[in-house]
Protein backbone atom coordinates (compact mmCIF):
# COMPACT_ATOMS: atom_id res chain seq x y z
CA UNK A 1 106.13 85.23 75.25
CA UNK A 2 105.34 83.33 78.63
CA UNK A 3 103.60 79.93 77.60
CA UNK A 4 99.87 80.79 79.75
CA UNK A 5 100.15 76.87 81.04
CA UNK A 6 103.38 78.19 82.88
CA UNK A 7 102.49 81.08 84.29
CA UNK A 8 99.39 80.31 86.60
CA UNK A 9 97.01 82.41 88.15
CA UNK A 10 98.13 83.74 91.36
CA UNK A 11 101.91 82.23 91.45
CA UNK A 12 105.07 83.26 93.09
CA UNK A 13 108.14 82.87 91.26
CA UNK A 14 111.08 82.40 93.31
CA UNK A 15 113.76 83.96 90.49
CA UNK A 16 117.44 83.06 90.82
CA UNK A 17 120.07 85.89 89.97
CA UNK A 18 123.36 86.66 89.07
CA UNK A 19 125.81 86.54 92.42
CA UNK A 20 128.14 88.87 90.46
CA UNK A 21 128.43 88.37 86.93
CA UNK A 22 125.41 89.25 84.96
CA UNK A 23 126.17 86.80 82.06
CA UNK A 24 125.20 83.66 84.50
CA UNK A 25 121.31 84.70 84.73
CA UNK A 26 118.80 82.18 82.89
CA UNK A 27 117.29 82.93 79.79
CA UNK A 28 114.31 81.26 81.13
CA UNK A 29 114.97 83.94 84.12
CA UNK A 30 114.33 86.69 82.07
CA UNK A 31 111.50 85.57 80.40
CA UNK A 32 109.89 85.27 83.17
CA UNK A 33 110.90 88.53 85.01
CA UNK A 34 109.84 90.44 81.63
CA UNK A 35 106.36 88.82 82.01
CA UNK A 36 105.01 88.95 85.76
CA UNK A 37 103.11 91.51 87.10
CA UNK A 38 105.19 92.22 89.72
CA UNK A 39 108.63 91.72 90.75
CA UNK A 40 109.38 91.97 94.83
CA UNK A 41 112.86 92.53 95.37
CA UNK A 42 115.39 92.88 98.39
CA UNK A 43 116.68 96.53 96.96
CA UNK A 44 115.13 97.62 94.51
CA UNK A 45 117.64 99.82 93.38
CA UNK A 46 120.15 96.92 93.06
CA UNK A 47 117.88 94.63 91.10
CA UNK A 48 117.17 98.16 89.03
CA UNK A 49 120.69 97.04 87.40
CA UNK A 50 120.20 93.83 86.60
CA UNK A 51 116.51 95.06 84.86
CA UNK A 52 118.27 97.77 82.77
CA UNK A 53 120.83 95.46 81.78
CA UNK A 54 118.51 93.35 80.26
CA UNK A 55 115.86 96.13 79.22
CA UNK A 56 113.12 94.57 81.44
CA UNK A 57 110.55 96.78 82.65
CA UNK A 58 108.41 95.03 84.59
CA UNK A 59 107.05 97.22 87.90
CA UNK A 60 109.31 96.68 91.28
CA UNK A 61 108.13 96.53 95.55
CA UNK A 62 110.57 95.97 97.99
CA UNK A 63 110.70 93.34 100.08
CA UNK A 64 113.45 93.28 102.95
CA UNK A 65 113.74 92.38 106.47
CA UNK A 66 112.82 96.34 107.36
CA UNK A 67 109.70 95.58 105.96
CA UNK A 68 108.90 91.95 105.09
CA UNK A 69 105.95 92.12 107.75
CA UNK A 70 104.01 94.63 106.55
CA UNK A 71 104.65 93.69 103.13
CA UNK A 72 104.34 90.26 103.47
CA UNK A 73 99.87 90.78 103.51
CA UNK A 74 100.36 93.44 100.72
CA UNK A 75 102.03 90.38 98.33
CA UNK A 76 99.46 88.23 99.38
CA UNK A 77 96.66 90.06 98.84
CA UNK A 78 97.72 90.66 95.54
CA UNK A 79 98.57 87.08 94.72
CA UNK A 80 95.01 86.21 95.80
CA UNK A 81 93.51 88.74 93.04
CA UNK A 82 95.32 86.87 90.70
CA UNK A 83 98.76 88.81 90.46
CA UNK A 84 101.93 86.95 89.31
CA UNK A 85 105.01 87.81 91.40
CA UNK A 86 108.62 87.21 91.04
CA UNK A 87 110.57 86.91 94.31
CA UNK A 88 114.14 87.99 94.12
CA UNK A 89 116.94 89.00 96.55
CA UNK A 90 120.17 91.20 95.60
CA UNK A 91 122.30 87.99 94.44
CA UNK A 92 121.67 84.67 94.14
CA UNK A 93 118.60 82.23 94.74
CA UNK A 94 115.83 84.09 97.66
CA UNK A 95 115.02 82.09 100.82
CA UNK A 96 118.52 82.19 101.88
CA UNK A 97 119.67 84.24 104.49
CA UNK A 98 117.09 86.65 102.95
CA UNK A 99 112.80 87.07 104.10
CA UNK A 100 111.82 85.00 101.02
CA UNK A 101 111.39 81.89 103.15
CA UNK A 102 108.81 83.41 105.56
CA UNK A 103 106.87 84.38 102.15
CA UNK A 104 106.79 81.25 100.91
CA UNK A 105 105.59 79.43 103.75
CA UNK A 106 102.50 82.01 103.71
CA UNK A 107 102.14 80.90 100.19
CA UNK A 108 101.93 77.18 101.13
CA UNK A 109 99.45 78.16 103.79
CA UNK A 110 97.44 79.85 101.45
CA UNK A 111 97.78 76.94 98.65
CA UNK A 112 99.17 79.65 96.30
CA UNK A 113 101.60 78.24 93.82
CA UNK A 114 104.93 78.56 93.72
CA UNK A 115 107.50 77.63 91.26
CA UNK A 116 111.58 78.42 91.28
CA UNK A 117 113.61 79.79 88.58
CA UNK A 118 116.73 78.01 89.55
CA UNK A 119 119.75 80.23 89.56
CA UNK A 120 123.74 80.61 91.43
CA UNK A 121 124.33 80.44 94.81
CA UNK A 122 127.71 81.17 96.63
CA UNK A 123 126.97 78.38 99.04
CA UNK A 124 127.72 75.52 96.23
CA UNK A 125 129.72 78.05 93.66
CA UNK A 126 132.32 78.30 96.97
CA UNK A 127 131.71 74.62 98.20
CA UNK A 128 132.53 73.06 94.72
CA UNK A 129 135.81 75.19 94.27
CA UNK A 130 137.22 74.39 97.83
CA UNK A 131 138.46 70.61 97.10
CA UNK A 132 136.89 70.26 100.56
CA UNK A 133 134.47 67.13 100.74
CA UNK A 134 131.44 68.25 98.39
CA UNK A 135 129.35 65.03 98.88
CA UNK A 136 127.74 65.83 102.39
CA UNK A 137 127.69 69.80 104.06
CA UNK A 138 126.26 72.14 106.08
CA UNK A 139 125.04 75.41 105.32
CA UNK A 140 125.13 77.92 108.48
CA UNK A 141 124.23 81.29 106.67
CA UNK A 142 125.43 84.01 108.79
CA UNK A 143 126.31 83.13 111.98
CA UNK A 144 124.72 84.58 114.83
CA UNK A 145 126.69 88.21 116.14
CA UNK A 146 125.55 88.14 119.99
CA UNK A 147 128.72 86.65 121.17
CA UNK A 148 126.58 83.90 123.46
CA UNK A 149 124.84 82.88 120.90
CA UNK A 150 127.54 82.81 118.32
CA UNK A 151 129.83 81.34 120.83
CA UNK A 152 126.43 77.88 121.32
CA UNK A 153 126.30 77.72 117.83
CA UNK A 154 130.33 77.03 117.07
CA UNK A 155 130.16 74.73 119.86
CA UNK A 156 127.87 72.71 118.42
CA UNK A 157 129.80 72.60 114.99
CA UNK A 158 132.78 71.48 116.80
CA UNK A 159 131.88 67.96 115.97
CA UNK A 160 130.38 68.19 112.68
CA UNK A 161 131.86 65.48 110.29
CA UNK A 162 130.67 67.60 107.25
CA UNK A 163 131.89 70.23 105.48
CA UNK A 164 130.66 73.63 106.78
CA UNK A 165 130.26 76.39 104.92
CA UNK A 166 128.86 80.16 105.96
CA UNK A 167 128.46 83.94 104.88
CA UNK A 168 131.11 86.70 106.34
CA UNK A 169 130.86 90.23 105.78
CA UNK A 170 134.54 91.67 105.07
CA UNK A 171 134.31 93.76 108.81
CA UNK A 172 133.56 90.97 110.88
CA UNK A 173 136.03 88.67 108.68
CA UNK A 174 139.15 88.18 111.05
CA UNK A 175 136.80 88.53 114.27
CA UNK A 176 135.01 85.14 112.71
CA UNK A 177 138.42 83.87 111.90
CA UNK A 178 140.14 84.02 115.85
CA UNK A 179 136.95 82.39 117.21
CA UNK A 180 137.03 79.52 114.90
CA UNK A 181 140.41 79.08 116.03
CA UNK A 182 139.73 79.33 119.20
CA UNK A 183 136.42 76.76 118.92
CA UNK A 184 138.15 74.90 116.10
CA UNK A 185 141.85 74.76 116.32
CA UNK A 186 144.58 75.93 114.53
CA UNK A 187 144.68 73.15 111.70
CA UNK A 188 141.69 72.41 109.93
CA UNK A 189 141.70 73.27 106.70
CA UNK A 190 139.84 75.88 105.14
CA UNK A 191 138.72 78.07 102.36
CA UNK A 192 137.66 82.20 101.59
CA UNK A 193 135.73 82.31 98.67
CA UNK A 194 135.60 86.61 97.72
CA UNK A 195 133.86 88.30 94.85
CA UNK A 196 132.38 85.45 93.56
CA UNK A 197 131.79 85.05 89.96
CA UNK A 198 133.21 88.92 89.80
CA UNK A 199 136.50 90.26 88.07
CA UNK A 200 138.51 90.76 91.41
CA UNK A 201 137.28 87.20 92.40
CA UNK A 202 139.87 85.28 94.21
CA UNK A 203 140.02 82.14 96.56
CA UNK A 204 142.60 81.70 99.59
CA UNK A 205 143.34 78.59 101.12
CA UNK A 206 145.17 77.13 104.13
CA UNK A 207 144.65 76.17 108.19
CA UNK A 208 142.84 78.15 110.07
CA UNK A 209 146.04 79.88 111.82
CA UNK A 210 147.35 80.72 108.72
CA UNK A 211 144.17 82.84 107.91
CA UNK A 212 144.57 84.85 110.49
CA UNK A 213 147.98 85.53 110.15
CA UNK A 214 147.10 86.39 106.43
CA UNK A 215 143.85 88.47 107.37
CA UNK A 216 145.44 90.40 109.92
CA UNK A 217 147.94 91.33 107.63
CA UNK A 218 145.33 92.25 104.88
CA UNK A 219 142.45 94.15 107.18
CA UNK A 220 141.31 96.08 104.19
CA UNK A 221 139.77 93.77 101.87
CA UNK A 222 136.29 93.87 100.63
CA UNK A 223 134.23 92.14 99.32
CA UNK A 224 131.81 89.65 100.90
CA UNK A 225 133.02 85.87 102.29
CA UNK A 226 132.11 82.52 101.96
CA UNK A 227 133.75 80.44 104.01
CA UNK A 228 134.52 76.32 103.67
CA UNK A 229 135.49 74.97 106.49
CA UNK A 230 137.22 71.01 106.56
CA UNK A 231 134.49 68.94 109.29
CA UNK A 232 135.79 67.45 112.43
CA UNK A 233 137.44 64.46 112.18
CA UNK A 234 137.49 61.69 114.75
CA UNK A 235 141.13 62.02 115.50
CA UNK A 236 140.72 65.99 116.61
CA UNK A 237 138.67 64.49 119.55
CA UNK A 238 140.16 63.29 122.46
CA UNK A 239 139.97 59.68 123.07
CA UNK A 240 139.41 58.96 126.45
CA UNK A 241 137.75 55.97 128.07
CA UNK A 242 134.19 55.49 130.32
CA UNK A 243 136.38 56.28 133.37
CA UNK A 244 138.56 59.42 131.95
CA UNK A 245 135.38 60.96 130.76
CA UNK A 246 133.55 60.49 134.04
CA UNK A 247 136.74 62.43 136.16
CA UNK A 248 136.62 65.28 133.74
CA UNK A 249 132.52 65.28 134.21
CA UNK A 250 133.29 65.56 138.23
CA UNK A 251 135.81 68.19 137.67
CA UNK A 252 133.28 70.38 135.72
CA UNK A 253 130.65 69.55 137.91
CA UNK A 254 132.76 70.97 140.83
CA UNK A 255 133.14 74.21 139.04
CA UNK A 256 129.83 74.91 139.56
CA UNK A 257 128.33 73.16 136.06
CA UNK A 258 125.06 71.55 136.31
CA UNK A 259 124.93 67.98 134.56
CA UNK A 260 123.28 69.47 131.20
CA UNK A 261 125.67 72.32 131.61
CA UNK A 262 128.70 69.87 131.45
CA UNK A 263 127.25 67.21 129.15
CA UNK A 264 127.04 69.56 126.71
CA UNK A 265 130.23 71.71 126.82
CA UNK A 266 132.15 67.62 127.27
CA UNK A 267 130.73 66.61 124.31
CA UNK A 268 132.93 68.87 122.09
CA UNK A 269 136.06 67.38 123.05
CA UNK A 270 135.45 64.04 123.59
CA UNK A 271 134.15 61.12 121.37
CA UNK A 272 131.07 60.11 123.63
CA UNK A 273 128.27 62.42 122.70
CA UNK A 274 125.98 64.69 124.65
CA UNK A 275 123.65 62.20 125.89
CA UNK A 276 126.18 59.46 126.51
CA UNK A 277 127.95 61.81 129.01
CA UNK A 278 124.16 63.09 130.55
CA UNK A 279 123.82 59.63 131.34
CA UNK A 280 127.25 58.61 132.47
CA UNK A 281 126.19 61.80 135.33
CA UNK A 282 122.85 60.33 136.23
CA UNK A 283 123.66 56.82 136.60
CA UNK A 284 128.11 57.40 137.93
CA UNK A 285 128.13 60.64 139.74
């Protein structure tokens, strides 16, 4: 049984799950999926499988980005009466790259309160398995598919001194792989994590041009990525002085750039950063 002092009135449970391997739920988990009133899930026909598995019973709603709206005021409402919901998305712990975040800042709103069921994520099961520097990261998520967009947001990862680390779907894999090259380089180091926690779980390693050599050689893999990437370090940027950087800021400014334009674009292949080279335009050129 649920201890009454745990359970409040009115809470959301944000409920960690298994990212592939049923045996690494919580005991305290399933306790407390067995005892809410509700359980709002991503799919409810996935999380049916991890339920039946452990003979839990408990009523399901979805709750998904099709719906998380709509649904969102329906959850709500029924937290207000007094309802106690647990929050969980297909793998792992909810709020990540999943609606669960936009639900739990309504719950803070409302002063509802919320308490997490810690459980796996691939984000630290990959980062920890890399060898890749643990002690400072990013997390990226997915990364945007509009190539504009996708194409700002590598750009301003170029310098990042931490590790970086994002979600891939197995289609968009070697697609992900060539622009990283082409944003990155061909040498930083880093790491696939597939099938986590799973049977067929494996881990590839090597530079960036050697994964896409390897990937397009192996198109037909599935399974969904997370990827590790090695940050930048100082001596991938170019090292040029006050006067170097302000020539190539005039050459970009002839091709038609305007200062923010080239400040920013400058600033991933040179040490000075964004700012230093706006105001290198303002007060040189």
């Amino acid at each position: 049984m649920v201890d009454k002092k745990e359970l409040n009135l009115g809470t959301l449970y944000i409920v960690g799950t298994p990212i592939g391997n049923l045996e690494d739920i919580t005991l305290r988990a399933i306790r407390i999926l067995k005892s809410v009133d509700m359980i709002a899930a991503e799919d409810t026909r996935h999380t049916a499988k991890l339920l039946n598995h452990f003979q839990i019973n408990t009523p399901k709603i979805s709750y998904h980005q099709h719906n998380c709206v709509t649904r969102q005021n329906e959850l709500l409402s029924k937290l207000k009466q007094g309802n106690i919901i647990a929050l969980v998305s297909d793998a792992g712990m909810p709020g990540i790259s999943d609606p669960g975040y936009d639900l739990v800042c309504l719950c803070i709103a409302e002063n509802i309160p919320i308490v997490p069921i810690p459980g796996p994520t691939a984000v630290v099961t990959a980062l920890v398995t890399s060898g890749l520097p643990s002690n400072r990261f990013v997390f990226e998520g997915f990364l945007p598919i509009k190539f504009q967009i996708r194409q700002e947001r590598l750009n301003l990862l170029k310098k990042e001194p931490r590790t970086i680390v994002v979600y891939e779907s197995p289609h968009r894999l070697l697609k992900t792989l060539i622009d990283f090259v082409k944003i990155f380089g061909n040498d930083r180091q880093i790491v696939l994590g597939r099938e986590l926690t799973k049977y067929y779980e494996e881990f590839w390693r090597g530079s960036l041009k050697e994964a896409v050599l390897h990937y397009q050689q192996n198109k037909n893999i599935k399974g969904e990525f997370t990827l590790v990437l090695s940050g930048c370090s100082q001596d991938n940027l170019l090292d040029l002085n006050i006067e170097q950087v302000k020539i190539e800021l005039q050459k970009l400014l002839e091709r038609g750039m305007t200062r923010s334009q080239a400040s920013k674009y400058l600033a991933t292949t040179v040490k000075f950063s964004r700012r230093e080279i706006y105001e290198l335009s303002l007060n040189n050129l």
